[in-house]
C-alpha atoms as a PDB file:
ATOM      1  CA  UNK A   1       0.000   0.000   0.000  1.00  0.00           C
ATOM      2  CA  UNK A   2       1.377   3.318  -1.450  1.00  0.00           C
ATOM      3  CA  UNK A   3       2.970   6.162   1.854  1.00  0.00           C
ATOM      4  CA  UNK A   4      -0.286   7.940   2.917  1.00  0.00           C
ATOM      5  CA  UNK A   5      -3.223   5.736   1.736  1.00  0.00           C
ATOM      6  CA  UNK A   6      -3.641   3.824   4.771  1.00  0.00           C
ATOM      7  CA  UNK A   7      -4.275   6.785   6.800  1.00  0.00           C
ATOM      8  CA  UNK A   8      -6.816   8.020   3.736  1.00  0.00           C
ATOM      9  CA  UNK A   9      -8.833   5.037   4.456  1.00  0.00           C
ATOM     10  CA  UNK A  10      -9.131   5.735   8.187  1.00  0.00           C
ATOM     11  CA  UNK A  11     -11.891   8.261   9.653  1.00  0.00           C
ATOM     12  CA  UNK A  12     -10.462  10.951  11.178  1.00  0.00           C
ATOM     13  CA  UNK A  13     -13.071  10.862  14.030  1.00  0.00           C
ATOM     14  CA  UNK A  14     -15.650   7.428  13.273  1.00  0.00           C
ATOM     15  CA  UNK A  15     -18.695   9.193  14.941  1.00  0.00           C
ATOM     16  CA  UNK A  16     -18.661  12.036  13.028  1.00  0.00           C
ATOM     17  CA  UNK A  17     -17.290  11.135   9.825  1.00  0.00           C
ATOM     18  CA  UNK A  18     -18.472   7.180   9.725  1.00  0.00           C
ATOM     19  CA  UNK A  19     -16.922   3.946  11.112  1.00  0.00           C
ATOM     20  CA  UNK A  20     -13.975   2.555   8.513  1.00  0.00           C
ATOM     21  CA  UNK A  21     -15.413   1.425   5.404  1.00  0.00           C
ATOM     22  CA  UNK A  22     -18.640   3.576   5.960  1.00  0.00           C
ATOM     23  CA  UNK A  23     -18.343   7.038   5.511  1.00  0.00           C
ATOM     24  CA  UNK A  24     -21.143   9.441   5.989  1.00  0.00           C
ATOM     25  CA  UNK A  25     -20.043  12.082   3.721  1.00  0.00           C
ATOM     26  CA  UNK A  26     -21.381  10.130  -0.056  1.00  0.00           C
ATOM     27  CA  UNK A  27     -24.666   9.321   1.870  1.00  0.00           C
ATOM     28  CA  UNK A  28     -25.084  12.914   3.008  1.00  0.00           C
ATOM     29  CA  UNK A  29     -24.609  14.654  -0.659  1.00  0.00           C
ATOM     30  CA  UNK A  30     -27.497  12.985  -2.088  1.00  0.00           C
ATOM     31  CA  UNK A  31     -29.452  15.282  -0.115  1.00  0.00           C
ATOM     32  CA  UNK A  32     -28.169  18.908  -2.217  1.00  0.00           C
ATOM     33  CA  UNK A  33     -27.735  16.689  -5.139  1.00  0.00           C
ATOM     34  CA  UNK A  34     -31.088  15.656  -5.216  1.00  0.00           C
ATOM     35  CA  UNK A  35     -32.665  19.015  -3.912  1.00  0.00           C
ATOM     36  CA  UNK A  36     -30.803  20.763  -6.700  1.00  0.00           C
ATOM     37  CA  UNK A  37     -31.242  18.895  -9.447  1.00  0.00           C
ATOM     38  CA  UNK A  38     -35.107  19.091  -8.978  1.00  0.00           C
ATOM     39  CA  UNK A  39     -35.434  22.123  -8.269  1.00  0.00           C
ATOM     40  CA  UNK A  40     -34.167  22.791 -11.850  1.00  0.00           C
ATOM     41  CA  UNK A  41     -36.448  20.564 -12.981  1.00  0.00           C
ATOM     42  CA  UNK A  42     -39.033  22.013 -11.271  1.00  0.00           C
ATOM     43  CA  UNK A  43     -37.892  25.506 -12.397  1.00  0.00           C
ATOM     44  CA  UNK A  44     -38.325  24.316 -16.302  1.00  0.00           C
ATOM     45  CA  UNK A  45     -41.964  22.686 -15.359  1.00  0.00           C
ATOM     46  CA  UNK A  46     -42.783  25.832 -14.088  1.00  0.00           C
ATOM     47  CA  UNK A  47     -43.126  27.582 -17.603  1.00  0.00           C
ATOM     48  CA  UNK A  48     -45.518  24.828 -18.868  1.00  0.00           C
ATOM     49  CA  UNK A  49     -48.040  23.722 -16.005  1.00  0.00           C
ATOM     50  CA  UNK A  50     -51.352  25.527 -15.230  1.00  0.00           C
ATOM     51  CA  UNK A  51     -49.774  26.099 -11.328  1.00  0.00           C
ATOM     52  CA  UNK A  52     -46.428  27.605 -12.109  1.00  0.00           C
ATOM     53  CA  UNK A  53     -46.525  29.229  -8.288  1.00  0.00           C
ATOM     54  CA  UNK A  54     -46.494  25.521  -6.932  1.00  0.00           C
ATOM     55  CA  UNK A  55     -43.505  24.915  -8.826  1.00  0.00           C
ATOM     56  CA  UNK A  56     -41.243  28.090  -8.341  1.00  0.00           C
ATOM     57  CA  UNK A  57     -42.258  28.164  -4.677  1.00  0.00           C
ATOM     58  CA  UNK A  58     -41.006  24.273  -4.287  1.00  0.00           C
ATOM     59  CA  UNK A  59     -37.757  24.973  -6.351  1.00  0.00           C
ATOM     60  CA  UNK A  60     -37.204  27.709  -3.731  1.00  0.00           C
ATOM     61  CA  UNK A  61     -37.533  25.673  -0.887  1.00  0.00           C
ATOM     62  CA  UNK A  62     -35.608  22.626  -2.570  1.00  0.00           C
ATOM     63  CA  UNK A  63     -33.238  25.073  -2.707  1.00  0.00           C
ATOM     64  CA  UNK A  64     -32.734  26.489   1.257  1.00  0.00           C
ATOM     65  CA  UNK A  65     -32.718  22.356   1.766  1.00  0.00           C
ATOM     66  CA  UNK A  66     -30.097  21.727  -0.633  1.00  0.00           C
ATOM     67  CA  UNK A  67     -27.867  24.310   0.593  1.00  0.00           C
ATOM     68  CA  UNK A  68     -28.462  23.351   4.513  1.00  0.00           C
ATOM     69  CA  UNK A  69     -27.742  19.507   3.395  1.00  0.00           C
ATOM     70  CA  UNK A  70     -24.574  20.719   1.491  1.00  0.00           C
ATOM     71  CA  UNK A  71     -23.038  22.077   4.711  1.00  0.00           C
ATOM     72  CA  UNK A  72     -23.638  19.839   6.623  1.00  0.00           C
ATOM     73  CA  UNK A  73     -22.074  17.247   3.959  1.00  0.00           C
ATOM     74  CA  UNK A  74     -18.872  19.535   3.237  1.00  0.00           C
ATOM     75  CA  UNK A  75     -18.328  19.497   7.295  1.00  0.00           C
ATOM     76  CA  UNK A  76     -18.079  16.038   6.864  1.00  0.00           C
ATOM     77  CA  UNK A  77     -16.428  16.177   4.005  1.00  0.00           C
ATOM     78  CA  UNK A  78     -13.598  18.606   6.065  1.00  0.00           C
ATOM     79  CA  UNK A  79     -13.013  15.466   7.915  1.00  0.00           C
ATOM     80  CA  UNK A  80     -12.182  13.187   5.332  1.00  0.00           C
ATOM     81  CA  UNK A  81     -10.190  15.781   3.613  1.00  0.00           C
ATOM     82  CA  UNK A  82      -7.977  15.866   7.047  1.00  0.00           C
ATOM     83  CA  UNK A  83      -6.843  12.433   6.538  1.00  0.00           C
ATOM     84  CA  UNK A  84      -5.277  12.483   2.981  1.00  0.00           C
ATOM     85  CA  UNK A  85      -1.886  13.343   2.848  1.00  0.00           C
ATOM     86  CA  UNK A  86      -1.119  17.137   1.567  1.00  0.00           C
ATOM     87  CA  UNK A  87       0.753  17.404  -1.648  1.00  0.00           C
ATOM     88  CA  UNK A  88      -0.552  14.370  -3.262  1.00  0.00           C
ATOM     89  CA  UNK A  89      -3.021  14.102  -6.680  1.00  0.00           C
ATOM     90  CA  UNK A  90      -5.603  12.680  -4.167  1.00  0.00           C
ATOM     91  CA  UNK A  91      -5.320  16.044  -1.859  1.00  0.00           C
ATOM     92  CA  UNK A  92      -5.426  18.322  -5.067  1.00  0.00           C
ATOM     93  CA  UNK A  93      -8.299  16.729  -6.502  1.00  0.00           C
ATOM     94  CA  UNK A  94     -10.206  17.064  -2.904  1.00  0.00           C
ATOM     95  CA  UNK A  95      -9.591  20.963  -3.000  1.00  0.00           C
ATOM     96  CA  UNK A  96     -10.931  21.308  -6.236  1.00  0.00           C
ATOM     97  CA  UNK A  97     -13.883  18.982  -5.202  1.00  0.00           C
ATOM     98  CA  UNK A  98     -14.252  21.765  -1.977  1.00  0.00           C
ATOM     99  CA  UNK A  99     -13.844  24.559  -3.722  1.00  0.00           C
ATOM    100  CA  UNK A 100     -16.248  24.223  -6.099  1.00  0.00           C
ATOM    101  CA  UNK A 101     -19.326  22.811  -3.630  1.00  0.00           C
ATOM    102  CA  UNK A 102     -18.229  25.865  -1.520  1.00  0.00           C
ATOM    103  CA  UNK A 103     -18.700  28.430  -4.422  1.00  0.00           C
ATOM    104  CA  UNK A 104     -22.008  26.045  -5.094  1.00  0.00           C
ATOM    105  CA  UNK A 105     -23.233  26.887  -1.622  1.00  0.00           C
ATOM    106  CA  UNK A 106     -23.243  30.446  -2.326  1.00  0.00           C
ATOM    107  CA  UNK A 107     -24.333  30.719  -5.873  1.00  0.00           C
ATOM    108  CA  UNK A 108     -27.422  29.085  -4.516  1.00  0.00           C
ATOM    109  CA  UNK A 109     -27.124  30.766  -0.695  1.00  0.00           C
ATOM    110  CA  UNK A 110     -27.847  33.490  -3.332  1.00  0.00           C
ATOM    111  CA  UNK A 111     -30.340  32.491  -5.795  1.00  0.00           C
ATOM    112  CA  UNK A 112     -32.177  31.868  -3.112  1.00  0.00           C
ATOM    113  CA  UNK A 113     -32.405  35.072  -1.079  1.00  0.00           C
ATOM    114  CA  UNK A 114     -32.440  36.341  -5.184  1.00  0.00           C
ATOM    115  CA  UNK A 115     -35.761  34.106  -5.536  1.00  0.00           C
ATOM    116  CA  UNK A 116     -37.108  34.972  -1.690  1.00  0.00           C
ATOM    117  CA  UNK A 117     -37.425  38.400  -2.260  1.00  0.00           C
ATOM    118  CA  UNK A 118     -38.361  38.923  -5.706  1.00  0.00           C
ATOM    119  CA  UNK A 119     -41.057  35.481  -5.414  1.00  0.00           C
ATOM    120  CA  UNK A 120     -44.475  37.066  -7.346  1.00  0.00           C
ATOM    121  CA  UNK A 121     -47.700  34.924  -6.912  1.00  0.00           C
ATOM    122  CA  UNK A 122     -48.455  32.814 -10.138  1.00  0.00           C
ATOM    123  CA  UNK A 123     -45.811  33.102 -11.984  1.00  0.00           C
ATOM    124  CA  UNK A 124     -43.278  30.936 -13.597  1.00  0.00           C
ATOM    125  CA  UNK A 125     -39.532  30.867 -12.677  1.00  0.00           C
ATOM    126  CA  UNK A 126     -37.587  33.827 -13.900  1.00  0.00           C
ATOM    127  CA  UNK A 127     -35.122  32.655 -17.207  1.00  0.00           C
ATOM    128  CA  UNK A 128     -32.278  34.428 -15.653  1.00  0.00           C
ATOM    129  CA  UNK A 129     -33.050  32.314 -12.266  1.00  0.00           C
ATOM    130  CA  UNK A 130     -33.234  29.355 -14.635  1.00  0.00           C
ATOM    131  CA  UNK A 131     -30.009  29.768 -16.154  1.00  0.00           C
ATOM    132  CA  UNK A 132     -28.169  30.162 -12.771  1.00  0.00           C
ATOM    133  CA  UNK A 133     -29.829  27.243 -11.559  1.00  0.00           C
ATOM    134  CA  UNK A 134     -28.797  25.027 -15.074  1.00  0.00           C
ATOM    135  CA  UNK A 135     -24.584  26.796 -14.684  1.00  0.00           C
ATOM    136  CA  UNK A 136     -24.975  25.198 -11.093  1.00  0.00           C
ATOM    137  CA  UNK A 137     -26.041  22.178 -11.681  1.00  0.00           C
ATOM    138  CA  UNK A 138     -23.506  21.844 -14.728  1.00  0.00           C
ATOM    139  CA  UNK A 139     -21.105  22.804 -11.484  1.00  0.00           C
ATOM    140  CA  UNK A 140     -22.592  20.034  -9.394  1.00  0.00           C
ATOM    141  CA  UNK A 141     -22.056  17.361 -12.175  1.00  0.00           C
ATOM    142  CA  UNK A 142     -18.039  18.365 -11.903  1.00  0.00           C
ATOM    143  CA  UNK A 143     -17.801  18.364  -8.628  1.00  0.00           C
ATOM    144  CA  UNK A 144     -19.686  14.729  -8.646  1.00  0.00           C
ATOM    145  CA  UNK A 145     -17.226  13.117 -11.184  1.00  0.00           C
ATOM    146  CA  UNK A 146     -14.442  14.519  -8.574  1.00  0.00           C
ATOM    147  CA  UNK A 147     -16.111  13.396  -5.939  1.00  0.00           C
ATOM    148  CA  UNK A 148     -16.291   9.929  -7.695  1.00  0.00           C
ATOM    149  CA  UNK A 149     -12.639  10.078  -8.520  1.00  0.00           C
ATOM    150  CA  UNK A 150     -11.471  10.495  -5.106  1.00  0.00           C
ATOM    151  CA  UNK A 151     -13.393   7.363  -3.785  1.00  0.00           C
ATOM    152  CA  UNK A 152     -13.322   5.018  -6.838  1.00  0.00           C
ATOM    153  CA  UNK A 153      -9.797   5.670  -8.476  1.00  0.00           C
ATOM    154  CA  UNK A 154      -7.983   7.570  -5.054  1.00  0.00           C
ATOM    155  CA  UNK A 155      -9.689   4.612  -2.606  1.00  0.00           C
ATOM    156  CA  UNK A 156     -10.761   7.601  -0.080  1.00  0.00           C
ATOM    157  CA  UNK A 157     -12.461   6.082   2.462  1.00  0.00           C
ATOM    158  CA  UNK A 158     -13.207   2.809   0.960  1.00  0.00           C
ATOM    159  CA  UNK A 159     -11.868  -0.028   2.614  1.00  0.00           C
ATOM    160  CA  UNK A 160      -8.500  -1.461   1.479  1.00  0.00           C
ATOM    161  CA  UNK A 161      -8.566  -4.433  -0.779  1.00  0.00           C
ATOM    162  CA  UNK A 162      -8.008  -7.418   1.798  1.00  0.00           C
ATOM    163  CA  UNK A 163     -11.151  -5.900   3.568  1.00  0.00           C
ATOM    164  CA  UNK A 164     -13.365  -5.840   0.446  1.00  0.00           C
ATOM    165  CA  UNK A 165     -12.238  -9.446  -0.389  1.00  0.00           C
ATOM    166  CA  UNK A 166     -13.825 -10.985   2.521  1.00  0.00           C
ATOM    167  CA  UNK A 167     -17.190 -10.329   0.713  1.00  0.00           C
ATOM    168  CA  UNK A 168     -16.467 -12.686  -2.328  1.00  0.00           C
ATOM    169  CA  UNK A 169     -15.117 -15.452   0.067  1.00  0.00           C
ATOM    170  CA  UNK A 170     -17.201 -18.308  -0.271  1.00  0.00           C
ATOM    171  CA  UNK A 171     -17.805 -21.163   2.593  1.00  0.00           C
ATOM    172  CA  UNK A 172     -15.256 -23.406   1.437  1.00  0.00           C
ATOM    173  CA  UNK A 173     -12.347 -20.607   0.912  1.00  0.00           C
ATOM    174  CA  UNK A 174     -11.346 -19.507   4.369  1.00  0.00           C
ATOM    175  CA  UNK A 175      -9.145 -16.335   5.118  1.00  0.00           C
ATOM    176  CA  UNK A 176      -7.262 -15.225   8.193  1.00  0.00           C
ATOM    177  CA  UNK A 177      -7.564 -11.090   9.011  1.00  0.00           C
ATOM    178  CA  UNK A 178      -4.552  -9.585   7.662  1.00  0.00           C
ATOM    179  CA  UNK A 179      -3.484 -12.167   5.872  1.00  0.00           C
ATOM    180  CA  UNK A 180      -3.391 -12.634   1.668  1.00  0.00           C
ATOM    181  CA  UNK A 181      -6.876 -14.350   0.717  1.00  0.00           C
ATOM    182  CA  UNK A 182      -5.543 -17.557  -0.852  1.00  0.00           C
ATOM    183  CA  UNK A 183      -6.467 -18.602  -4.377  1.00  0.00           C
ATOM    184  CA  UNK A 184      -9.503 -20.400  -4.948  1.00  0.00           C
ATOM    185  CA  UNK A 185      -9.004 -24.081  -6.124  1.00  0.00           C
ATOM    186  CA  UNK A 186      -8.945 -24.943  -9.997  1.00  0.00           C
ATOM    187  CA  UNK A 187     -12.146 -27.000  -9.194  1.00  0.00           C
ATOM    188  CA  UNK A 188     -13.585 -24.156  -7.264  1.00  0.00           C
ATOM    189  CA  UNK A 189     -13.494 -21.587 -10.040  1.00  0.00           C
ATOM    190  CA  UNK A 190     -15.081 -23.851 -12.679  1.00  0.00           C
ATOM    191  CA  UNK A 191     -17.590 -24.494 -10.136  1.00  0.00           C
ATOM    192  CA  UNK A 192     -18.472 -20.832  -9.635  1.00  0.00           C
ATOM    193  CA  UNK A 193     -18.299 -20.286 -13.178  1.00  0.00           C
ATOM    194  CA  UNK A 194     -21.357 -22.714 -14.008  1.00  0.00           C
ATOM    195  CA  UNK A 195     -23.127 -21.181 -10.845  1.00  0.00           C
END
């Protein structure tokens, strides 16, 4: 295992930041992602239904939620940035990752006081308002495919490989913690292959 993974794997604090092999931060940025992403749509439905008002008042509120569910994700996220070693592609790609949600935060910390205080009864979402929420989501999408790089190609977070092995052992193929997981048997594989 490369200098400075191991720790990457490891939760700075497990009650805040999730037991090893469970981190809370990926569960907890569904919440803006999902918020976000429908209050766009929700913007873009509001030109064409017979209640636009329903719709650009529940973009607005997906909004507040996304943004409340986005800090409290990136204070997770602080944690897990803690543990990867400064200097490396991992730790660059992380800052990038926080640097955009954090300008994300406010773009929409600001479309929605934008949206709050200019809000008139019955009508659809502004185009302008539209177009800020579309840029951010385009945002959002980057800042996803970093996110994705840093757990699926960097390993941050995810348990190390001897860990994830133990869930294809099979009853027959025994391991000892820490040790290599031996080879399954010639006989073994064919069988598994037919299964």
């Amino acid at each position: 295992m490369a200098t400075g993974m191991r720790p990457a794997k490891r939760p700075l604090s497990s009650m805040l930041a999730g037991p090893y092999g469970h981190p809370f931060h990926p569960m907890l940025v569904t919440v803006p992602i999902g918020a976000w992403v429908i209050s766009l749509g929700f913007d873009v439905a509001s030109h064409w239904s017979s209640r636009p008002s329903f719709l650009a008042r529940g973009s607005e509120w997906l909004i507040a939620v996304g943004v409340i569910g986005a800090i409290v994700a990136g204070l997770i996220g602080l944690l897990d940035l803690a543990v990867i070693p400064q200097g490396t592609p991992a730790f660059r790609t992380a800052c990038t990752h926080m640097y955009i949600n954090v300008t994300l935060i406010v773009a929409y910390g600001a479309d929605f006081a934008w949206r709050f205080r200019t809000y008139s009864r019955g009508a659809p979402v502004n185009d302008m308002m539209i177009a800020l929420s579309a840029a951010c989501v385009a945002a959002l999408a980057v800042s996803g495919y970093l996110g994705g790089k840093l757990a699926y190609r960097y390993g941050i977070r995810v348990a190390a490989e001897t860990t994830q092995a133990e869930g294809y052992l099979t009853a027959d193929v025994r391991s000892v913690p820490g040790e290599p997981v031996p080879r399954p048997r010639r006989g073994h594989r064919a069988q598994n292959r037919r299964a």
